[in-house]
PDB file of N, CA and C in Angstrom:
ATOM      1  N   UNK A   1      88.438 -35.939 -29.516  1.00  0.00           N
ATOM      2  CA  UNK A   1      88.064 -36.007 -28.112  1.00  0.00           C
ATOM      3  C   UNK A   1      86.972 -34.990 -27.786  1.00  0.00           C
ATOM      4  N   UNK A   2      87.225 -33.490 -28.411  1.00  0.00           N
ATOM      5  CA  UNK A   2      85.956 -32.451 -27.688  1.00  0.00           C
ATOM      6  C   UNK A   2      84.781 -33.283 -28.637  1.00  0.00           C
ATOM      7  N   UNK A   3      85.130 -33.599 -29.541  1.00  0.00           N
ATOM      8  CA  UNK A   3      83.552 -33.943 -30.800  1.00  0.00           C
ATOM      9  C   UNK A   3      82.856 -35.122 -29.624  1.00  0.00           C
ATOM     10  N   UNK A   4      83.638 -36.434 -29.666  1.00  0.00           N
ATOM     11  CA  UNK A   4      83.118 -37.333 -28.706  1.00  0.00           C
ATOM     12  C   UNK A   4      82.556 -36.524 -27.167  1.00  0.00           C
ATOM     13  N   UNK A   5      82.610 -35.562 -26.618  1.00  0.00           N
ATOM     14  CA  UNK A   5      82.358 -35.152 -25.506  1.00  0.00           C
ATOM     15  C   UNK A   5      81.223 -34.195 -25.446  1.00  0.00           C
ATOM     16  N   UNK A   6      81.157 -33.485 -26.934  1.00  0.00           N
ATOM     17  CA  UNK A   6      79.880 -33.088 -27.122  1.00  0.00           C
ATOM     18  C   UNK A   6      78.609 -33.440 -27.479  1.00  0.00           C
ATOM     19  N   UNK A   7      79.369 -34.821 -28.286  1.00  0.00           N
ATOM     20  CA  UNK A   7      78.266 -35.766 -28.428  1.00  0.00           C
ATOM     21  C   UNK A   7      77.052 -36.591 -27.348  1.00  0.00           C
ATOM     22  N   UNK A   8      78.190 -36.313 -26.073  1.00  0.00           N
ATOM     23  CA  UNK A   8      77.850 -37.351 -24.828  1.00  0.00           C
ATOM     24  C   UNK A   8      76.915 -36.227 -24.306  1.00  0.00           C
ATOM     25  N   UNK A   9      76.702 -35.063 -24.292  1.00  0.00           N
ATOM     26  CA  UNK A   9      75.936 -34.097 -23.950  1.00  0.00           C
ATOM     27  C   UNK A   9      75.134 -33.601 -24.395  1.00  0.00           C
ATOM     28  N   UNK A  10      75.230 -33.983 -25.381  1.00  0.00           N
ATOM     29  CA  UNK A  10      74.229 -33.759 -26.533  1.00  0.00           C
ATOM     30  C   UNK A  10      72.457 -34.306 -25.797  1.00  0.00           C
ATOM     31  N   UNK A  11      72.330 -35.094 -26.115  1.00  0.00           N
ATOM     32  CA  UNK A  11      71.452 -36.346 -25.463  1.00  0.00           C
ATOM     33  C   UNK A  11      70.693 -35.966 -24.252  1.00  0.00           C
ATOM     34  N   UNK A  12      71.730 -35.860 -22.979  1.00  0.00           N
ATOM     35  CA  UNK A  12      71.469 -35.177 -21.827  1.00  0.00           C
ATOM     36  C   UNK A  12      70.652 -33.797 -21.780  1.00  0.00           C
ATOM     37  N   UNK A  13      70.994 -33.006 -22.631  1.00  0.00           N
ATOM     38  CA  UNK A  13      70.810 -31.431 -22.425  1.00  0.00           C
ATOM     39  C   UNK A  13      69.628 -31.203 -23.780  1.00  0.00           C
ATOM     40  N   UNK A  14      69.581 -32.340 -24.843  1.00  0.00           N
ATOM     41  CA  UNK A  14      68.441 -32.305 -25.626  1.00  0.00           C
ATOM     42  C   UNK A  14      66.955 -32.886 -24.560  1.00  0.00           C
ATOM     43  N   UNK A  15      67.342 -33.589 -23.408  1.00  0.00           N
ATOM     44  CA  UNK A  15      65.878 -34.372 -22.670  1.00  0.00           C
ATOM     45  C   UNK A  15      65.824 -33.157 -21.669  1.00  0.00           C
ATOM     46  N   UNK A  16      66.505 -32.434 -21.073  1.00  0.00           N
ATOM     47  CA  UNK A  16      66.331 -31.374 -20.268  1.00  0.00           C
ATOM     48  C   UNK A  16      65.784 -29.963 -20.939  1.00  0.00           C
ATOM     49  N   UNK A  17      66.186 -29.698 -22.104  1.00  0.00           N
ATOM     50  CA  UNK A  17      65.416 -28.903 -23.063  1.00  0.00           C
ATOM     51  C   UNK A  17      64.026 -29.163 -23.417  1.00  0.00           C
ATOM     52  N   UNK A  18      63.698 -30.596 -23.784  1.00  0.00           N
ATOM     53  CA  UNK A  18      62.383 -31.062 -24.172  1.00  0.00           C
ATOM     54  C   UNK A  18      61.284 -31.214 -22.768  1.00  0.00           C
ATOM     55  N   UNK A  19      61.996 -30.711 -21.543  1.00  0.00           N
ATOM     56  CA  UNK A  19      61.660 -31.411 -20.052  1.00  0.00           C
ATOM     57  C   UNK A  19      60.735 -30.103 -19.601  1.00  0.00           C
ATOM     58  N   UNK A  20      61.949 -28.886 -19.975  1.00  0.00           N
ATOM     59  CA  UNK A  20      61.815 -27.197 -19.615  1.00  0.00           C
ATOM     60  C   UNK A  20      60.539 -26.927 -20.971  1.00  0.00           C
ATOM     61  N   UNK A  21      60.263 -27.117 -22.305  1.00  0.00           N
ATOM     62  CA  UNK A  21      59.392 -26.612 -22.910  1.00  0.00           C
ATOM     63  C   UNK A  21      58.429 -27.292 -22.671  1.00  0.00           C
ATOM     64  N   UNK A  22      58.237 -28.441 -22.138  1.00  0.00           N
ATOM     65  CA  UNK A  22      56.774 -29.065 -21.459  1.00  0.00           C
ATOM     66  C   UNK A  22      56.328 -28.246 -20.445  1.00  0.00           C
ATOM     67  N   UNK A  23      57.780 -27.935 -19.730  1.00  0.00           N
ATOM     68  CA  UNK A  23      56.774 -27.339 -18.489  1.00  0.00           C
ATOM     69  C   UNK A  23      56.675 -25.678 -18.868  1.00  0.00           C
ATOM     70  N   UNK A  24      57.143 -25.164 -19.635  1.00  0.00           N
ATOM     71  CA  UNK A  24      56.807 -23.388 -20.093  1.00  0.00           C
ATOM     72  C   UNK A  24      55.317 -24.024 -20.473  1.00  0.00           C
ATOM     73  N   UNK A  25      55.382 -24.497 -21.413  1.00  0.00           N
ATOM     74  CA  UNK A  25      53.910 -25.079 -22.067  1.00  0.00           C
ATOM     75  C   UNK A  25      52.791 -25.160 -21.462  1.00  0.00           C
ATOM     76  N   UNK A  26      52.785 -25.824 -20.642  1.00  0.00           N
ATOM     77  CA  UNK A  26      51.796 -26.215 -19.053  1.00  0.00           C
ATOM     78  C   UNK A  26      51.585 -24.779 -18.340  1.00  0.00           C
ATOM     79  N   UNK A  27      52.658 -24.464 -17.739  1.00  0.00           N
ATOM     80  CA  UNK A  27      52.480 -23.254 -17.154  1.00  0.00           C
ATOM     81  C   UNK A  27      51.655 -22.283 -17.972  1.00  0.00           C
ATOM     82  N   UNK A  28      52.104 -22.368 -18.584  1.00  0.00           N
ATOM     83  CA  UNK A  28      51.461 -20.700 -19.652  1.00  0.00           C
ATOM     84  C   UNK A  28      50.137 -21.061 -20.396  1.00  0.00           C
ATOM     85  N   UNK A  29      49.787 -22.319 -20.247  1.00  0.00           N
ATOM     86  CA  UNK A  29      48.425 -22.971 -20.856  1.00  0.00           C
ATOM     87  C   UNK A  29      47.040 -22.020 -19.861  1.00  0.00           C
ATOM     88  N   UNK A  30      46.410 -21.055 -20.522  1.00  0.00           N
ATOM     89  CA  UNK A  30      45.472 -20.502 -19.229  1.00  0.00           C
ATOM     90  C   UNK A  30      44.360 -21.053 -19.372  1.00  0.00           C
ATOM     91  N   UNK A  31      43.878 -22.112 -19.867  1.00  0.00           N
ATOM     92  CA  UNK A  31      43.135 -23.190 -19.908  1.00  0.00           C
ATOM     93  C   UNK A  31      42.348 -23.989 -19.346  1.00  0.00           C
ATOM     94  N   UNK A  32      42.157 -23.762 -17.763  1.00  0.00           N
ATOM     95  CA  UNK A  32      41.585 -24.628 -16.558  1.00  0.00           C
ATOM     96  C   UNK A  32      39.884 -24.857 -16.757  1.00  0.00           C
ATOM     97  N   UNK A  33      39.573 -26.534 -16.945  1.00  0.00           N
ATOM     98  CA  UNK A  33      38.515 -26.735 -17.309  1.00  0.00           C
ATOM     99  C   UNK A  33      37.918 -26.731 -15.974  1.00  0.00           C
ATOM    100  N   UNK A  34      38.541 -27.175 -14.644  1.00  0.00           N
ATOM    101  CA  UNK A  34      37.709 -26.991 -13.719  1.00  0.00           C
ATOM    102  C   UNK A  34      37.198 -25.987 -13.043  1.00  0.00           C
ATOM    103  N   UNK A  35      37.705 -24.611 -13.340  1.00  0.00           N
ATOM    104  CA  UNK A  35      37.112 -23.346 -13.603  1.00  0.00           C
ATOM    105  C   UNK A  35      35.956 -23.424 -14.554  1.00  0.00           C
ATOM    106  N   UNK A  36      35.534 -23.841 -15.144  1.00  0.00           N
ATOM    107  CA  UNK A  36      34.476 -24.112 -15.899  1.00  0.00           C
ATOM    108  C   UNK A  36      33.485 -25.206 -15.958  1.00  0.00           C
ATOM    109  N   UNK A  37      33.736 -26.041 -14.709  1.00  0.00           N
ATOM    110  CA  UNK A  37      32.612 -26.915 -14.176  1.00  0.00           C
ATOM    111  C   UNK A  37      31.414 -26.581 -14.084  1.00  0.00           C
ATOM    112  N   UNK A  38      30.678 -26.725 -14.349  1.00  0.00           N
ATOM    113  CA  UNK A  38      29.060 -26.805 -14.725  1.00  0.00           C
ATOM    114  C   UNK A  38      28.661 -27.638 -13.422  1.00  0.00           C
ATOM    115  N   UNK A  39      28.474 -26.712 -12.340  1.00  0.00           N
ATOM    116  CA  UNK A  39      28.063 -27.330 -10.843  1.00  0.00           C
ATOM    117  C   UNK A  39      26.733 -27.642 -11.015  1.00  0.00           C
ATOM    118  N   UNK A  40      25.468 -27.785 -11.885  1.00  0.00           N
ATOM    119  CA  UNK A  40      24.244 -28.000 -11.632  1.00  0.00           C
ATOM    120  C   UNK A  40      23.145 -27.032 -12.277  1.00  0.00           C
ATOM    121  N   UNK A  41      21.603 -26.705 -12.416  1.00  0.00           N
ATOM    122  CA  UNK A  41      20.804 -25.784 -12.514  1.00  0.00           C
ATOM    123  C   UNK A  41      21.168 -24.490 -12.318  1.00  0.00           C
ATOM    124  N   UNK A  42      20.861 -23.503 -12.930  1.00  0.00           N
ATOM    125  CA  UNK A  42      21.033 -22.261 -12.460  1.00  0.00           C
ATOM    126  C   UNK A  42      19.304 -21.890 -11.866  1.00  0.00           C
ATOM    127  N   UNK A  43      19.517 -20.281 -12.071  1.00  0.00           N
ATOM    128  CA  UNK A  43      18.162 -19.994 -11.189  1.00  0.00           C
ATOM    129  C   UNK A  43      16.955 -20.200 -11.956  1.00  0.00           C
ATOM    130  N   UNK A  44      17.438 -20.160 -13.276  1.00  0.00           N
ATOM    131  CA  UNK A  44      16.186 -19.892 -14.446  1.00  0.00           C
ATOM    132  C   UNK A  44      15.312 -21.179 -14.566  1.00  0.00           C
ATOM    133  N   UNK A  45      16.788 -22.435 -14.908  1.00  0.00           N
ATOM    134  CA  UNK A  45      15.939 -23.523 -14.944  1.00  0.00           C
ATOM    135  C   UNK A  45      15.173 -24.185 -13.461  1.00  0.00           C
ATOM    136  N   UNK A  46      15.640 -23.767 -12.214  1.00  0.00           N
ATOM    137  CA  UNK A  46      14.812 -23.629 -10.961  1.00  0.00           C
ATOM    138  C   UNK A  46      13.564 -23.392 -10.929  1.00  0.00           C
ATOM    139  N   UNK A  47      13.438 -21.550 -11.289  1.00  0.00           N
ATOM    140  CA  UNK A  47      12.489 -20.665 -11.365  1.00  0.00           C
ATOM    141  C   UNK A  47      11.439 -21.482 -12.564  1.00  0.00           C
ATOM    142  N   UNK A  48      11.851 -22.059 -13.664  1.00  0.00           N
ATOM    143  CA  UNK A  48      10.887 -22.972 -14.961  1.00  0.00           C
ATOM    144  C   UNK A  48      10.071 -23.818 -14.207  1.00  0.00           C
ATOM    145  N   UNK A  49      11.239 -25.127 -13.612  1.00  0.00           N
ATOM    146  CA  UNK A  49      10.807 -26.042 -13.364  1.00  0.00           C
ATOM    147  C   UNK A  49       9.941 -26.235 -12.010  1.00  0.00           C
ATOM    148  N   UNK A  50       9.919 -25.203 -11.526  1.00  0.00           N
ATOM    149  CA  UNK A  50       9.640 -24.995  -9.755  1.00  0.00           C
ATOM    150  C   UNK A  50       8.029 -24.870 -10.185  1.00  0.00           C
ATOM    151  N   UNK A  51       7.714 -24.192 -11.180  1.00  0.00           N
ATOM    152  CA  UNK A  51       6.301 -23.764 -11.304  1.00  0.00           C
ATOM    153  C   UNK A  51       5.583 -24.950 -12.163  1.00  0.00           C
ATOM    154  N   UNK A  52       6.183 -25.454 -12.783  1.00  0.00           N
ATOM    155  CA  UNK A  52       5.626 -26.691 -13.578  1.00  0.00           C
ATOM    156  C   UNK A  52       5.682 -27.952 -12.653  1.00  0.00           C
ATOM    157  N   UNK A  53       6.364 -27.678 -11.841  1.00  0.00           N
ATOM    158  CA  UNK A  53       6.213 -28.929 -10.561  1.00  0.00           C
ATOM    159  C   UNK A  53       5.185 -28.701  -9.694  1.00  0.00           C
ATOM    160  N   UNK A  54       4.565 -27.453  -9.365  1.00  0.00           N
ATOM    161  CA  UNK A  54       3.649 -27.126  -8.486  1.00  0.00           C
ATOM    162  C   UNK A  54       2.397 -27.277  -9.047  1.00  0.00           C
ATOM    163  N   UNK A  55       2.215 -26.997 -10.479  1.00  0.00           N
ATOM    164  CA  UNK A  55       1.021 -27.210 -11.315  1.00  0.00           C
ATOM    165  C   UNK A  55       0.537 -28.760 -11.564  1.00  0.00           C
ATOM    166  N   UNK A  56       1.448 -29.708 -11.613  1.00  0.00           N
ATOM    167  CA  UNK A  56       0.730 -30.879 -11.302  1.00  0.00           C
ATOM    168  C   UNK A  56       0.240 -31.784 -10.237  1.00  0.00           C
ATOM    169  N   UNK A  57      -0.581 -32.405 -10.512  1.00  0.00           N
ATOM    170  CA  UNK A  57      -1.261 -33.195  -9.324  1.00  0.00           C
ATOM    171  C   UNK A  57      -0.542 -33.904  -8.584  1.00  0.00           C
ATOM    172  N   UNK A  58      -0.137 -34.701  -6.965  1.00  0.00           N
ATOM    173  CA  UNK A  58       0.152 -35.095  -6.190  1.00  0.00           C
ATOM    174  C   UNK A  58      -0.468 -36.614  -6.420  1.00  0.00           C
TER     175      UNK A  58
END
């Protein structure tokens, strides 16, 4: 009877274990790519291209 009853819990408390190390995992991942979005030009390629745009003809 306890063997059959540990068995039945077994199952349960193995998907809640596998549930909790996904989310330690996630959490503790310091990883954020959208912290690292690449919003556009910086000043340099501005400052390049600003003067090579003014030097040609209209």
């Amino acid at each position: 009877m306890l063997l059959t009853s540990l068995s039945l819990l077994r199952q349960p408390l193995s998907f809640v274990a596998a549930k909790w190390q996904t989310l330690v995992r996630t959490a503790g991942n310091p990883y954020r790519p959208e912290l690292h979005y690449m919003r556009g030009p910086g000043p340099k390629w501005r400052a390049k291209h600003q003067a090579s745009r003014l030097d040609r003809p209209l």
